[in-house]
PDB file of N, CA and C in Angstrom:
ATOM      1  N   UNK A   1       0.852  -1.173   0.000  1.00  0.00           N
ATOM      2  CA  UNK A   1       0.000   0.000   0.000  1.00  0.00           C
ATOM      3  C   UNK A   1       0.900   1.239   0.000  1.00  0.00           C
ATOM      4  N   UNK A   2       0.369   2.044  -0.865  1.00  0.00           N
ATOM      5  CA  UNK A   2       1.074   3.349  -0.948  1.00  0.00           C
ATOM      6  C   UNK A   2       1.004   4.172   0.652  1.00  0.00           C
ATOM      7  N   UNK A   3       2.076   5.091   0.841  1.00  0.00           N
ATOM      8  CA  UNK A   3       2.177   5.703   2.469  1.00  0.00           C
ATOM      9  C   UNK A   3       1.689   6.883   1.560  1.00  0.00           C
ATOM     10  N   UNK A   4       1.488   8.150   2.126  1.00  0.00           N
ATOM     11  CA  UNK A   4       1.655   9.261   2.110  1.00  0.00           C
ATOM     12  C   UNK A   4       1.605  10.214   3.750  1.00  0.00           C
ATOM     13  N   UNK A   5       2.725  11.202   3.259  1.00  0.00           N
ATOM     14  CA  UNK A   5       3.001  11.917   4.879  1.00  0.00           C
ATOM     15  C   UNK A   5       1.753  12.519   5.334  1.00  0.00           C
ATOM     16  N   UNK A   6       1.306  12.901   6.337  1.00  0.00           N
ATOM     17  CA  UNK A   6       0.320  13.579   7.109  1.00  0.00           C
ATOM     18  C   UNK A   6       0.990  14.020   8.362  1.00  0.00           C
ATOM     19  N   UNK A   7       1.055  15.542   8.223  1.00  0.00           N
ATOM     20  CA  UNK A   7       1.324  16.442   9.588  1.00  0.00           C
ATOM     21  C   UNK A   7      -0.208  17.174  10.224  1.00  0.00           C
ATOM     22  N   UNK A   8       0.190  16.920  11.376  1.00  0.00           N
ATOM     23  CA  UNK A   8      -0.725  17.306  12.518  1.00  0.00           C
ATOM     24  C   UNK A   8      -0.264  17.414  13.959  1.00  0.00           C
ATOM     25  N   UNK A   9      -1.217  18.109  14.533  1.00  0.00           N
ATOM     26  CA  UNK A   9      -0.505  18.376  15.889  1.00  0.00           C
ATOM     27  C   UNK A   9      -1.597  17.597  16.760  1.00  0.00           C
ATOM     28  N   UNK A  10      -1.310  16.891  18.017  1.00  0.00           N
ATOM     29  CA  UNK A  10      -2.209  16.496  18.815  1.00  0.00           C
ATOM     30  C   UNK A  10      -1.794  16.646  20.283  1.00  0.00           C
ATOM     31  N   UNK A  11      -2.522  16.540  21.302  1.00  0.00           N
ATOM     32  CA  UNK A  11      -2.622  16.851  22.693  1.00  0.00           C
ATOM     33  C   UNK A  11      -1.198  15.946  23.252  1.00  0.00           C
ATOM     34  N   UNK A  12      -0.127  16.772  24.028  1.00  0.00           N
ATOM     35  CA  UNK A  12       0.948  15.775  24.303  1.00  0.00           C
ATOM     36  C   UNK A  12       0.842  14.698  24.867  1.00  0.00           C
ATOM     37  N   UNK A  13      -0.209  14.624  25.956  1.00  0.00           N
ATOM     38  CA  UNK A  13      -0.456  13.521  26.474  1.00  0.00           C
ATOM     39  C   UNK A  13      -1.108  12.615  25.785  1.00  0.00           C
ATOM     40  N   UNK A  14      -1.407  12.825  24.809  1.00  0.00           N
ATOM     41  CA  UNK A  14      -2.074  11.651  23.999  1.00  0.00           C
ATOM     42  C   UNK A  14      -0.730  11.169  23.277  1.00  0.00           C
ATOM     43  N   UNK A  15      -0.245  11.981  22.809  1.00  0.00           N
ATOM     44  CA  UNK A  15       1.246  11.519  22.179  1.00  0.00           C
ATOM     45  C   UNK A  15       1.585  10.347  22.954  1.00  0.00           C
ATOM     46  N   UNK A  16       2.266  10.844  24.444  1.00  0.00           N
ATOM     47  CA  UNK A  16       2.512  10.440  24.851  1.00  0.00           C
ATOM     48  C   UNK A  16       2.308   8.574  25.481  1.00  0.00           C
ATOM     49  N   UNK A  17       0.630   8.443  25.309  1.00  0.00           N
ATOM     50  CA  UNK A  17       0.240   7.784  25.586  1.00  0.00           C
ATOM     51  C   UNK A  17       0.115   6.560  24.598  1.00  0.00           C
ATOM     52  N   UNK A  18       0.270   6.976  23.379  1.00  0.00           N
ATOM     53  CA  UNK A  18       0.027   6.279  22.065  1.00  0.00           C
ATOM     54  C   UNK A  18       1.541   5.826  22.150  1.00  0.00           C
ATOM     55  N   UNK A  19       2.759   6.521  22.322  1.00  0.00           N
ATOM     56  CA  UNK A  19       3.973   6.131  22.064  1.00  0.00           C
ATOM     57  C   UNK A  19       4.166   4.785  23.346  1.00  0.00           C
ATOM     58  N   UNK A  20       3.423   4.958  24.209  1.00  0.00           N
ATOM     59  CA  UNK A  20       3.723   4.004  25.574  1.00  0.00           C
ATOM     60  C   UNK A  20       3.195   2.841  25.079  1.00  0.00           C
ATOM     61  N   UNK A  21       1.972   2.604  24.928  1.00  0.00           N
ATOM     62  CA  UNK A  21       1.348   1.914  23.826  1.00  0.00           C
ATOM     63  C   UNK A  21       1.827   0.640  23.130  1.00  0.00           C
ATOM     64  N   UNK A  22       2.782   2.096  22.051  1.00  0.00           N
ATOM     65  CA  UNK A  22       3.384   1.131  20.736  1.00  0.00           C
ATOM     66  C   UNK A  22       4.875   0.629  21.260  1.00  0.00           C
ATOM     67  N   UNK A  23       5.529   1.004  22.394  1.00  0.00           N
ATOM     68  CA  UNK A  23       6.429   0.437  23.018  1.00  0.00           C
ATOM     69  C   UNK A  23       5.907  -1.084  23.647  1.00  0.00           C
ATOM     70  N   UNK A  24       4.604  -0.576  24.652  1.00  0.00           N
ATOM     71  CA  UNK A  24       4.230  -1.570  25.323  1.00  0.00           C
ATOM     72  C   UNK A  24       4.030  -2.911  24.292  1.00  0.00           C
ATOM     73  N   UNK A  25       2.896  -2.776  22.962  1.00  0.00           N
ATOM     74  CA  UNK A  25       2.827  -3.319  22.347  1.00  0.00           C
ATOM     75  C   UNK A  25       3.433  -3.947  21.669  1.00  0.00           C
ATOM     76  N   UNK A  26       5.073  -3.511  21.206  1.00  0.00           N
ATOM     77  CA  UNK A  26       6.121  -3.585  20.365  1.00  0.00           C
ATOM     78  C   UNK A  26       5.678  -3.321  19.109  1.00  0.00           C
ATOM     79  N   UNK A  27       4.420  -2.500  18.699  1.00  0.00           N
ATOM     80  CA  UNK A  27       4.713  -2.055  17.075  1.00  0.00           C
ATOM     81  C   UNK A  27       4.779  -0.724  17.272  1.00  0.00           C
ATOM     82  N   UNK A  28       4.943  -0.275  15.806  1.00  0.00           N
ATOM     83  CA  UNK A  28       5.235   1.057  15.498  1.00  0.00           C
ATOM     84  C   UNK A  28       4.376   1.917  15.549  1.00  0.00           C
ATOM     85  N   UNK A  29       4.796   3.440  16.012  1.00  0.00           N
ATOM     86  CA  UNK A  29       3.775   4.502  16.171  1.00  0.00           C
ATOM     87  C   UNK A  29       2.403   4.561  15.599  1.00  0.00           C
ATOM     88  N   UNK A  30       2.611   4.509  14.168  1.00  0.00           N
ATOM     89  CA  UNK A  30       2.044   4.714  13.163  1.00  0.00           C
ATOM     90  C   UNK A  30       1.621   3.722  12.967  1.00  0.00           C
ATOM     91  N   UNK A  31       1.554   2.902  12.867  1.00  0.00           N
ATOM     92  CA  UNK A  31       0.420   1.144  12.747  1.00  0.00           C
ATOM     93  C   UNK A  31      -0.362   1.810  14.252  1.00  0.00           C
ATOM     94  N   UNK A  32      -0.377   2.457  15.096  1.00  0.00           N
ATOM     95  CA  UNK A  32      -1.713   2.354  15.799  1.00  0.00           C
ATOM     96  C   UNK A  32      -2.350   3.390  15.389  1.00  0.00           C
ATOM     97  N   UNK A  33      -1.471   4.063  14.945  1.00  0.00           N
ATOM     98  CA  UNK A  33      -2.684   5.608  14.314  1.00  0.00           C
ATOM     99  C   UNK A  33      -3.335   5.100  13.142  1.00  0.00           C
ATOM    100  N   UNK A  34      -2.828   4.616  12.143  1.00  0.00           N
ATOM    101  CA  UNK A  34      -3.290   4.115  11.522  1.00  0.00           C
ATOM    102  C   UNK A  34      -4.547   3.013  11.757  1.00  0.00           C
ATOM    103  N   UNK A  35      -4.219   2.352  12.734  1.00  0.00           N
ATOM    104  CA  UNK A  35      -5.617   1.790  12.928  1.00  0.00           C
ATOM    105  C   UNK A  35      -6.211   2.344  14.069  1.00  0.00           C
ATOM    106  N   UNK A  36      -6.271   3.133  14.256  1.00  0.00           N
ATOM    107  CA  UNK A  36      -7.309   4.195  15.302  1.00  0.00           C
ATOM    108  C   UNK A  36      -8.012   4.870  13.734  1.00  0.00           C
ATOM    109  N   UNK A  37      -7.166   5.408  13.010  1.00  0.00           N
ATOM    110  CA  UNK A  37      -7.954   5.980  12.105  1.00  0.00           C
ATOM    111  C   UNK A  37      -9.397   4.700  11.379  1.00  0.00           C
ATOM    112  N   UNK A  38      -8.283   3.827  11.262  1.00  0.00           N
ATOM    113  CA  UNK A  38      -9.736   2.810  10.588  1.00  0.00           C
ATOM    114  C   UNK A  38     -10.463   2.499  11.399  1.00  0.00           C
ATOM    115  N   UNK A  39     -10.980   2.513  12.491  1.00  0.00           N
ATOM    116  CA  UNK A  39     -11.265   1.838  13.753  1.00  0.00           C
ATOM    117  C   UNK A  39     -12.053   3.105  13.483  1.00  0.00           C
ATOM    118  N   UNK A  40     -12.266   4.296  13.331  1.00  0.00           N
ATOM    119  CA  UNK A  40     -12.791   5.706  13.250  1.00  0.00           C
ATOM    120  C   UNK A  40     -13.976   5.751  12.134  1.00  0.00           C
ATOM    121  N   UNK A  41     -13.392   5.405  10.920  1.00  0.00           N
ATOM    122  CA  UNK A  41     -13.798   5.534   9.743  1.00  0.00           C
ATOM    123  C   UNK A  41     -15.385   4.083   9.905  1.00  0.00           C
ATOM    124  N   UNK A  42     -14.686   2.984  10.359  1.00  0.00           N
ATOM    125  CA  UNK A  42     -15.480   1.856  10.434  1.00  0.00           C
ATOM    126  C   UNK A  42     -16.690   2.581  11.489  1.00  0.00           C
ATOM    127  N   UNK A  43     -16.697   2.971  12.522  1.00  0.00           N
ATOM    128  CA  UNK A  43     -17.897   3.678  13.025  1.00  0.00           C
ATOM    129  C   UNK A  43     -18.656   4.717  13.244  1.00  0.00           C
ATOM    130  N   UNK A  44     -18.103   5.249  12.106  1.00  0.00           N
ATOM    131  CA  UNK A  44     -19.016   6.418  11.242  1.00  0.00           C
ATOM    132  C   UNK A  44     -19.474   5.829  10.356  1.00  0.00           C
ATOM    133  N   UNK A  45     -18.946   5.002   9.237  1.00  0.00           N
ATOM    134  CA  UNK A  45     -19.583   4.177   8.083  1.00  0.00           C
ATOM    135  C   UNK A  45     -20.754   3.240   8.655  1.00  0.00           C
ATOM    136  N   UNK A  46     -20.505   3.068  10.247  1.00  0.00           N
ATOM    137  CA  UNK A  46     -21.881   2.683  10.745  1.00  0.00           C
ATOM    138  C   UNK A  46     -23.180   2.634  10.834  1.00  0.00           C
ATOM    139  N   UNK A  47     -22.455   4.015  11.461  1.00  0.00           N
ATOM    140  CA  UNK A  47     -23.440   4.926  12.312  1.00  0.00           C
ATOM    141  C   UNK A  47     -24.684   5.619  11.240  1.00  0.00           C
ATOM    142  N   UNK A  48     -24.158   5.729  10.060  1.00  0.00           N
ATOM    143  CA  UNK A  48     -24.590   6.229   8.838  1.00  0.00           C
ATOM    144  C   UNK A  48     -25.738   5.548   8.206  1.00  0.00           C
ATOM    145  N   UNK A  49     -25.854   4.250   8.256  1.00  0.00           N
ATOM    146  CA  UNK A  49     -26.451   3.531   8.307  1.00  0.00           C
ATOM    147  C   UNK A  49     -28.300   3.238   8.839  1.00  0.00           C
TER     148      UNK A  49
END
């Protein structure tokens, strides 16, 4: 799958909390944003319904 960059700013402690996370978890930052985003998208495409 193609990447493309996306800048944004978010609340530090959420940073923070997402990075603890993907440590705790052992994956990468961005594989959980990434699926927070789909995890997002999937329950609005719901809700729509």
């Amino acid at each position: 799958m193609a990447k493309k960059n996306l800048s944004t700013k978010i609340d530090n402690d959420l940073q923070k909390e997402i990075k603890k996370l993907a440590i705790d978890l052992e994956r990468p930052f961005n594989a959980l944003l990434e699926e927070a985003i789909q995890d997002i998208l999937k329950k609005y495409k719901k809700s729509k319904k």
